[in-house]
C-alpha atoms as a PDB file:
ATOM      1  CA  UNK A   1      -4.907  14.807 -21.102  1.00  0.00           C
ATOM      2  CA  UNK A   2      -2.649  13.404 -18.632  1.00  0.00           C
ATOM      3  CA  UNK A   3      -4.524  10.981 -16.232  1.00  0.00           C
ATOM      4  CA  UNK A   4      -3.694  10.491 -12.386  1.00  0.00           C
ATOM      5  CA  UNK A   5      -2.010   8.015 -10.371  1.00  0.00           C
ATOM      6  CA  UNK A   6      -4.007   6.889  -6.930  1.00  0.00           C
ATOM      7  CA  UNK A   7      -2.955   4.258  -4.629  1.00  0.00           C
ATOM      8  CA  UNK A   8      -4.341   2.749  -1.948  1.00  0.00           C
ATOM      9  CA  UNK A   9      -2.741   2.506   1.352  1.00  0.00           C
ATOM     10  CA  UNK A  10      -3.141   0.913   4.671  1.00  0.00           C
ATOM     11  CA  UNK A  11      -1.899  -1.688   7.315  1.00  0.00           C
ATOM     12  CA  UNK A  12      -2.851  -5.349   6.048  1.00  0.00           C
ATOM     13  CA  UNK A  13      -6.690  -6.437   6.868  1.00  0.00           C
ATOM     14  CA  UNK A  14      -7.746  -2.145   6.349  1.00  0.00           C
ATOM     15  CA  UNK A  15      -9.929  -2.827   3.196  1.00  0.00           C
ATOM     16  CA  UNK A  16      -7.507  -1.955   0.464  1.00  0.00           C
ATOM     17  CA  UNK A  17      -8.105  -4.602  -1.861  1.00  0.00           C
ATOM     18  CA  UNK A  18     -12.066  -3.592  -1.165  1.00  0.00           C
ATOM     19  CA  UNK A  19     -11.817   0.103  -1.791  1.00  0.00           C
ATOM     20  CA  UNK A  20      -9.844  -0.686  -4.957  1.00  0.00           C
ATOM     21  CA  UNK A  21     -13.073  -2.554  -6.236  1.00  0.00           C
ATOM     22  CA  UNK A  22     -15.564   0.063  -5.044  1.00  0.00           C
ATOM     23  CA  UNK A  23     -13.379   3.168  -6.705  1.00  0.00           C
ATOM     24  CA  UNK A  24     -13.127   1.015  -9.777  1.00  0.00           C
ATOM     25  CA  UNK A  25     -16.815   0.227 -10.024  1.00  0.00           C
ATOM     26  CA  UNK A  26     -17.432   4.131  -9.706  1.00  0.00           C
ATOM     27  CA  UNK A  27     -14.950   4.982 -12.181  1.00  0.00           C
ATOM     28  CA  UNK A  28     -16.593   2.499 -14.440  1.00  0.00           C
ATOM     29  CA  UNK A  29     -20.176   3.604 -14.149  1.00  0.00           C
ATOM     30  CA  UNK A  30     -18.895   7.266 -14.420  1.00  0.00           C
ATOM     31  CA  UNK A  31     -17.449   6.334 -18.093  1.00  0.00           C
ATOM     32  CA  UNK A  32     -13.774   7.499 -16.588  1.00  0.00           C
ATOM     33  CA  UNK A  33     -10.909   5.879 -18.173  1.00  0.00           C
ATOM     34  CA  UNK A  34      -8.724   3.762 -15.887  1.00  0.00           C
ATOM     35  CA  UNK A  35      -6.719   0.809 -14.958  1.00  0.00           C
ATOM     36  CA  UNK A  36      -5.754  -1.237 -11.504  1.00  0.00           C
ATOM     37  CA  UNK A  37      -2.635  -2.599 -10.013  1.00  0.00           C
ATOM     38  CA  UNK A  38      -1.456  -4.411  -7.307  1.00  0.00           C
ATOM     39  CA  UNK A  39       1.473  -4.670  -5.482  1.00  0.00           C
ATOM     40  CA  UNK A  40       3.750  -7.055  -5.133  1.00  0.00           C
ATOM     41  CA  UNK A  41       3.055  -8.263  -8.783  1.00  0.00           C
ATOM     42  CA  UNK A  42       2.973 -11.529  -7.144  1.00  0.00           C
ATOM     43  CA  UNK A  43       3.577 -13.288 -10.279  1.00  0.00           C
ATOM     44  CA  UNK A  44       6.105 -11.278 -11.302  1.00  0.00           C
ATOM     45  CA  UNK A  45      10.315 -12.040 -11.363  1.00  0.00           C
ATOM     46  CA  UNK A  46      10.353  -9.770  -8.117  1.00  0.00           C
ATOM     47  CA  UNK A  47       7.220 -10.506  -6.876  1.00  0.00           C
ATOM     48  CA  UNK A  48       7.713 -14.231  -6.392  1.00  0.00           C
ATOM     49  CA  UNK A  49      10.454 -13.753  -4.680  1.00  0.00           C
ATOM     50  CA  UNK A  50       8.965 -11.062  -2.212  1.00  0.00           C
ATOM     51  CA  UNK A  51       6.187 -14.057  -1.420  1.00  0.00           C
ATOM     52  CA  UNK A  52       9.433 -16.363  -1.014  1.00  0.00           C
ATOM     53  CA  UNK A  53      10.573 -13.747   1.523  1.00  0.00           C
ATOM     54  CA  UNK A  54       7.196 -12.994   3.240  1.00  0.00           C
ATOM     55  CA  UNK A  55       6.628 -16.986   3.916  1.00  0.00           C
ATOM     56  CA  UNK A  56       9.899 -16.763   5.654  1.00  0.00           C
ATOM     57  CA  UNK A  57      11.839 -18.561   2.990  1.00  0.00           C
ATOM     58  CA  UNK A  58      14.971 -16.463   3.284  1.00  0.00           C
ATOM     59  CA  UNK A  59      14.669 -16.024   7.491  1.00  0.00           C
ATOM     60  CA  UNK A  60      12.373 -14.438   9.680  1.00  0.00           C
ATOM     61  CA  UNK A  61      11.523 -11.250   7.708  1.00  0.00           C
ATOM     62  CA  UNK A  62      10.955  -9.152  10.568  1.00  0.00           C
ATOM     63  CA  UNK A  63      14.729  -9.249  11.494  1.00  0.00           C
ATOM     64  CA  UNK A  64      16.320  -9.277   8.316  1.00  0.00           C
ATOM     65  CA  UNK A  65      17.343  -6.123   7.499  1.00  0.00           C
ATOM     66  CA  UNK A  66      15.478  -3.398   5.794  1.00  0.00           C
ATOM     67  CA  UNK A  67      17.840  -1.979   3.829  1.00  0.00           C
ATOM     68  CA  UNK A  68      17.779  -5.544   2.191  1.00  0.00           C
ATOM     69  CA  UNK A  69      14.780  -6.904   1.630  1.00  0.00           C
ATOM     70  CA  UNK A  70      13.323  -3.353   0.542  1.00  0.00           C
ATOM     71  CA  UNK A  71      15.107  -4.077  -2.713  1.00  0.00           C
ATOM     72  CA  UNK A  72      12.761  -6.535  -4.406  1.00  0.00           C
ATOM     73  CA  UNK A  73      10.044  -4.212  -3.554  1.00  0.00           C
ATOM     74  CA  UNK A  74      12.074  -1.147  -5.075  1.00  0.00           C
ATOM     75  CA  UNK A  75      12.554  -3.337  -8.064  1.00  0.00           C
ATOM     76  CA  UNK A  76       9.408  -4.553  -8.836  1.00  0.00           C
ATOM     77  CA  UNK A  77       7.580  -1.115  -8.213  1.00  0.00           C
ATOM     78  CA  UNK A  78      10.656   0.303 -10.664  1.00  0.00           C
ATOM     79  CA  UNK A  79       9.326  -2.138 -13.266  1.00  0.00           C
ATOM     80  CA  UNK A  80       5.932  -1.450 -12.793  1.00  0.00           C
ATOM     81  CA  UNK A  81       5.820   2.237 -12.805  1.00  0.00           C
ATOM     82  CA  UNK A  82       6.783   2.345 -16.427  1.00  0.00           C
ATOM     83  CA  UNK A  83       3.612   1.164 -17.331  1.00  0.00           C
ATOM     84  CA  UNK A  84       1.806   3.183 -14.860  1.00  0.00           C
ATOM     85  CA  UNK A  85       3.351   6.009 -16.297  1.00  0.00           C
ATOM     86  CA  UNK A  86       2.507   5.248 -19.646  1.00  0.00           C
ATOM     87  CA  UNK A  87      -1.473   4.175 -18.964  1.00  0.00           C
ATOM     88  CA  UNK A  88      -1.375   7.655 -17.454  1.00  0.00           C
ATOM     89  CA  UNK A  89      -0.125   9.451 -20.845  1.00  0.00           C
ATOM     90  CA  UNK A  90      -2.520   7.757 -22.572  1.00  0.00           C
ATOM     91  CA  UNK A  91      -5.342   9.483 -20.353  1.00  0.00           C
ATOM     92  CA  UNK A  92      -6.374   6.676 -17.977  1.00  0.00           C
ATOM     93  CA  UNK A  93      -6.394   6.985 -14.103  1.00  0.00           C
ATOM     94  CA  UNK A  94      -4.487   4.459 -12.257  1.00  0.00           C
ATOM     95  CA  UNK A  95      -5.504   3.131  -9.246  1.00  0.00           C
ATOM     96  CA  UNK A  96      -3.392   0.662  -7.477  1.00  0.00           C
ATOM     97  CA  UNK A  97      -3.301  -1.376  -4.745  1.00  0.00           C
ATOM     98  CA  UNK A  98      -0.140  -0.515  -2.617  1.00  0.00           C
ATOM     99  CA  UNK A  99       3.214   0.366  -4.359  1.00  0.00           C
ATOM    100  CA  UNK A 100       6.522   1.934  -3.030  1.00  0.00           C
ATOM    101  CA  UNK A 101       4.728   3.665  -0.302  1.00  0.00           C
ATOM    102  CA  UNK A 102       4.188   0.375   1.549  1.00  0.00           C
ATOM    103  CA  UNK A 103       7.635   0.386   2.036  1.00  0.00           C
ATOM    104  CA  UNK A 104       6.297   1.889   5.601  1.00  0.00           C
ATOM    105  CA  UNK A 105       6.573  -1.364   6.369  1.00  0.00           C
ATOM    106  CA  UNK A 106      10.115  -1.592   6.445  1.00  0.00           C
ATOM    107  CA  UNK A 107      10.412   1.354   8.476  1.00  0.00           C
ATOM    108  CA  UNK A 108       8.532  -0.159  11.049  1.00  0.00           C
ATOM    109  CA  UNK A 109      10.725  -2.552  11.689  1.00  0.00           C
ATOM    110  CA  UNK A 110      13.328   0.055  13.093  1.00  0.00           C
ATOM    111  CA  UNK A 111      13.012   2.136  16.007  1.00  0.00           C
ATOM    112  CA  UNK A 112      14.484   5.677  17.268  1.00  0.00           C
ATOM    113  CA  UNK A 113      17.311   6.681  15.320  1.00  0.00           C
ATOM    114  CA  UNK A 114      17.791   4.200  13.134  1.00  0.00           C
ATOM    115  CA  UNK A 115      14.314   4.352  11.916  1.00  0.00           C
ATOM    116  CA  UNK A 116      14.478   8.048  10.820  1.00  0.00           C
ATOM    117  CA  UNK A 117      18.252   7.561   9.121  1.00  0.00           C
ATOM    118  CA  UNK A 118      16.163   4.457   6.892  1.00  0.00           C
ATOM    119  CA  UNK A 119      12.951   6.538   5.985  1.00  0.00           C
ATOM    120  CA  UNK A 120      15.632   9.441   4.628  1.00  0.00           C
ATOM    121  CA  UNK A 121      17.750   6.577   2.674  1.00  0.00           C
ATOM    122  CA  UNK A 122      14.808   4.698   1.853  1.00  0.00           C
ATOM    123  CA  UNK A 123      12.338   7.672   0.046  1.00  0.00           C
ATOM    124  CA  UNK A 124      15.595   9.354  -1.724  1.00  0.00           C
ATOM    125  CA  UNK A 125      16.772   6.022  -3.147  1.00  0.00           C
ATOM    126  CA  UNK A 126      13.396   4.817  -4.290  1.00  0.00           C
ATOM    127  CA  UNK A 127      11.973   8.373  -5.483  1.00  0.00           C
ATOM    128  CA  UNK A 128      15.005  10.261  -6.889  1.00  0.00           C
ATOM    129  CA  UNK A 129      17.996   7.717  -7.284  1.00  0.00           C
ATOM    130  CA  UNK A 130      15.990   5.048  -8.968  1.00  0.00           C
ATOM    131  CA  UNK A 131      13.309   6.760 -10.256  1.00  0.00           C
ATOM    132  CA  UNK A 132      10.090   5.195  -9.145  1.00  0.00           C
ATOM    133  CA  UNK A 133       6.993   6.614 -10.419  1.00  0.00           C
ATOM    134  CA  UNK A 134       5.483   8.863  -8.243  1.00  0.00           C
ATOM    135  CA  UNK A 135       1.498   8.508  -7.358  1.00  0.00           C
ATOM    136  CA  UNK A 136      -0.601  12.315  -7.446  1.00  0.00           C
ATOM    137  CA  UNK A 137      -2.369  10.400  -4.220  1.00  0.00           C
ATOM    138  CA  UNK A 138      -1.580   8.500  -1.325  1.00  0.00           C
ATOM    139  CA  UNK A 139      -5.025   7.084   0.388  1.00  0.00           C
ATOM    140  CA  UNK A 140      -4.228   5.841   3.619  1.00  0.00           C
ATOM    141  CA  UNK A 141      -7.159   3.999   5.142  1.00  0.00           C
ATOM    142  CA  UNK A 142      -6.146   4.067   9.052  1.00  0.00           C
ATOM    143  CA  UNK A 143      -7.571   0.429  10.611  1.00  0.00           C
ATOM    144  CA  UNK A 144      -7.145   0.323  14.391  1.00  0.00           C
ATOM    145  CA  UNK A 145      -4.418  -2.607  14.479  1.00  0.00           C
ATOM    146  CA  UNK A 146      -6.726  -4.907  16.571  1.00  0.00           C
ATOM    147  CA  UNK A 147      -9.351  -4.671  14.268  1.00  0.00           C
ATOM    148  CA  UNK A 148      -7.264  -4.977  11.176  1.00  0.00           C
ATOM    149  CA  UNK A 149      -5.737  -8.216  12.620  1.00  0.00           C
ATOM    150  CA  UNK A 150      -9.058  -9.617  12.969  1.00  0.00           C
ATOM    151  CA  UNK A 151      -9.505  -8.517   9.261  1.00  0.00           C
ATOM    152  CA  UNK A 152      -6.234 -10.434   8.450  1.00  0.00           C
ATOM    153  CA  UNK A 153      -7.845 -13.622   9.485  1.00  0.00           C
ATOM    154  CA  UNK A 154     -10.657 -13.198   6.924  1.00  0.00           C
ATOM    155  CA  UNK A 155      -8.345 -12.929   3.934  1.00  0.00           C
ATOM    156  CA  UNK A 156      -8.832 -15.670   1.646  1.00  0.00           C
ATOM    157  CA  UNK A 157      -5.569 -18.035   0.876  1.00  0.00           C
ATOM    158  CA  UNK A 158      -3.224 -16.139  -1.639  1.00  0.00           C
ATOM    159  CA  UNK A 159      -0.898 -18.712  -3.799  1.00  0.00           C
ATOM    160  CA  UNK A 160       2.186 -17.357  -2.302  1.00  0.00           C
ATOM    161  CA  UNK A 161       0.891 -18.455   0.994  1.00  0.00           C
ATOM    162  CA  UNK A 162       0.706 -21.987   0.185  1.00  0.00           C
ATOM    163  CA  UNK A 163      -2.018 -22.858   1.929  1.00  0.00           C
ATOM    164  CA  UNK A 164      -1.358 -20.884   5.131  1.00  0.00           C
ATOM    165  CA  UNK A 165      -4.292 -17.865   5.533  1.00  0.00           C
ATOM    166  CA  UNK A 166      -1.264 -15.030   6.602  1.00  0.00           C
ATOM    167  CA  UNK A 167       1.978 -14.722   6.004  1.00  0.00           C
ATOM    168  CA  UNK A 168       4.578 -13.987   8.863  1.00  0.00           C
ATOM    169  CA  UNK A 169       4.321 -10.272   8.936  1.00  0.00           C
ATOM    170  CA  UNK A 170       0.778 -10.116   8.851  1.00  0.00           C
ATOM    171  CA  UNK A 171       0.837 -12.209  11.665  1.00  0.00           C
ATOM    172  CA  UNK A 172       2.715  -9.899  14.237  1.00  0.00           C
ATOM    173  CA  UNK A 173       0.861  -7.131  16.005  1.00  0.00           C
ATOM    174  CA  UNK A 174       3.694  -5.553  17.075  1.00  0.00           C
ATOM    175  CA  UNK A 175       5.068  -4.932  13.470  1.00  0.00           C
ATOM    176  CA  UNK A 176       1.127  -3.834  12.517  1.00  0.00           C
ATOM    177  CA  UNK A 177       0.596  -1.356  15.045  1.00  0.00           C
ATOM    178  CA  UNK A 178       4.623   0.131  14.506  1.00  0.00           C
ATOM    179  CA  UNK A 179       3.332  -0.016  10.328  1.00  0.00           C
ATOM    180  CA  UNK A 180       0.299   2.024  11.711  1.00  0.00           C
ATOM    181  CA  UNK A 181       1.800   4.751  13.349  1.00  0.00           C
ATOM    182  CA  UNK A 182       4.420   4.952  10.398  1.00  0.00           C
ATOM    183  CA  UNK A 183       1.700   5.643   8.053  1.00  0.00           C
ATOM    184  CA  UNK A 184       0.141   8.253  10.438  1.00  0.00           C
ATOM    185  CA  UNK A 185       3.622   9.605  10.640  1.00  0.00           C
ATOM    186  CA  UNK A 186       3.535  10.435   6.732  1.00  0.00           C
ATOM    187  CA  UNK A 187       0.493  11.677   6.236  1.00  0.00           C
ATOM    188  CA  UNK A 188       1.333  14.430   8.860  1.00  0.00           C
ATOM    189  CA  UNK A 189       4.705  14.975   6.720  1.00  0.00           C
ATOM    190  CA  UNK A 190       3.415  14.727   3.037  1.00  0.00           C
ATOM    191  CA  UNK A 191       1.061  16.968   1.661  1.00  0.00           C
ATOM    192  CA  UNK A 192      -0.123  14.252  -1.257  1.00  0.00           C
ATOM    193  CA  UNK A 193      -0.617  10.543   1.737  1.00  0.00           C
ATOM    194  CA  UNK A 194      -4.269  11.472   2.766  1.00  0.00           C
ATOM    195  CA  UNK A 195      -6.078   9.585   5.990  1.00  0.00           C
ATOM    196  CA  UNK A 196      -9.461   7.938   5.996  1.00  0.00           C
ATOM    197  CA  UNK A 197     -10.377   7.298   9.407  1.00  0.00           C
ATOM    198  CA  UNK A 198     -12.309   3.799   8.913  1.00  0.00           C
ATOM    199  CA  UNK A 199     -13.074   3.551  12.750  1.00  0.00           C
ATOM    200  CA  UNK A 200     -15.504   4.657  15.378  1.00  0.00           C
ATOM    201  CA  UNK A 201     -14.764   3.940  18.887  1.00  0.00           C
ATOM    202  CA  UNK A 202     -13.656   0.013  18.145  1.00  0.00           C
ATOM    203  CA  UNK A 203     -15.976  -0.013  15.299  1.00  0.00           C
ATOM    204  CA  UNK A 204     -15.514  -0.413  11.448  1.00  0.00           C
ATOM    205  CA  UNK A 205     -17.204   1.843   9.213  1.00  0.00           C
ATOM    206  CA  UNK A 206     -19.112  -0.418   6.660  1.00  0.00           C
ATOM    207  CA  UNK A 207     -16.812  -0.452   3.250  1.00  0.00           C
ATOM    208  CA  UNK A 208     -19.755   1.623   1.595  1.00  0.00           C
ATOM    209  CA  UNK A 209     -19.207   4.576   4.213  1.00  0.00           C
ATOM    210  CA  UNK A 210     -15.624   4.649   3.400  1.00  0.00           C
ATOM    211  CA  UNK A 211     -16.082   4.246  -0.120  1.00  0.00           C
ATOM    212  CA  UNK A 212     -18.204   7.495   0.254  1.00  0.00           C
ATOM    213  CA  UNK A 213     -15.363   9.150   2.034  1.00  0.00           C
ATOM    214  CA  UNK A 214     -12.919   8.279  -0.477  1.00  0.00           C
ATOM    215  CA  UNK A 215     -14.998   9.928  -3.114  1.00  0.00           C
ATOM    216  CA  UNK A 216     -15.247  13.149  -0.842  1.00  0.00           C
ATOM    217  CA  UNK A 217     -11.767  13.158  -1.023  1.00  0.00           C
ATOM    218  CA  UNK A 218     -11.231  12.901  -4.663  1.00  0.00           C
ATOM    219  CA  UNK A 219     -13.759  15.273  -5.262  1.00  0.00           C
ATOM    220  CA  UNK A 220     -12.246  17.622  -3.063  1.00  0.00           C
ATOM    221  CA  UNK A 221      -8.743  17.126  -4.885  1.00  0.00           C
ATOM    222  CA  UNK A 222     -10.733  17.888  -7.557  1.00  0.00           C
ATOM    223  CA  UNK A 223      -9.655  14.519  -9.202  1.00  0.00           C
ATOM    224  CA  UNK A 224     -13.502  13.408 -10.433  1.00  0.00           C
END
């Protein structure tokens, strides 16, 4: 039996990297076969070169252009879904940390019409001219930006940082909030990128409430 593909989306500081522990510690205790991924594969031929370009490396990446530095995204996602697709032929579940759908962020950077004439290029090249491996589910934890950036500053140092706590997108509110109402934006135009409201007022949910909701959800899809 063919397994399912999950991945976990949100604006950086929502709790992905958090949920993906809690869902995997479920699916472990429930004896349900599955593996995790991240994205960027950091340590990956892509990968290190998306940290290269996220520590501002190659210019700030906030004004180079989108239909650029998507690439080493597309490419290692490309590489990566091959083995997604084969953990799910062998039965497991996959549940991943990001993947091509945090490409939002790239939209964000655009506004008015050049933003929608990137999000058509951008989903068609990725999804049916390269051939990325498509998820089942899109989980979209929504993270009021303010709070999220206070999340941000609670991340522990990465090795692509070197040192620094953020890198230069996670920095900018701006480019948060725009990434925020991108994702909102897709989960009103594709049936399979679900919200989770994580907030109350200006208040987080504790990760064990939305850990609950995210299994209300999966039940629902009738995925466990």
């Amino acid at each position: 039996m063919k397994g399912k593909f999950i991945v976990i989306e949100g604006t950086d500081g929502s709790g992905k990297a958090t949920q993906l522990k809690l869902l995997s510690e479920y699916f472990q205790k429930n004896e349900i076969p599955f593996k995790t991924d991240d994205y960027p594969r950091y340590d990956g031929c892509w990968g290190k070169l998306i940290g290269r370009y996220l520590m501002g490396e190659f210019g700030n990446p906030l004004e180079i252009s989108p239909y650029f530095s998507c690439l080493p995204y597309m490419l290692d996602e490309y590489t990566g879904g091959k083995e997604i697709k084969s953990w799910n032929e062998e039965g497991n579940f996959v549940l991943s940390n990001r993947y091509f759908t945090s490409n939002v962020h790239q939209v964000a950077k655009l506004k008015n019409s050049h933003k929608r004439k990137f999000r058509e290029w951008l989903w068609d090249a990725g999804w049916n001219k390269l051939g990325i491996y498509k998820p089942n589910l899109v989980i979209v934890l929504l993270v009021q930006p303010k709070i999220a950036m206070k999340m941000v500053k609670q991340k522990e140092i990465r090795k692509y940082t070197k040192g620094r706590k953020s890198d230069k997108v996670e920095r900018d509110y701006d480019h948060q909030k725009a990434s925020y109402n991108e994702y909102l934006y897709m989960c009103k135009h594709n049936k399979n990128w679900v919200e989770i409201n994580c907030c109350q007022k200006d208040k987080l949910f504790s990760a064990e409430e939305i850990h609950k909701k995210v299994l209300i959800l999966l039940k629902e899809k009738k995925f466990i």
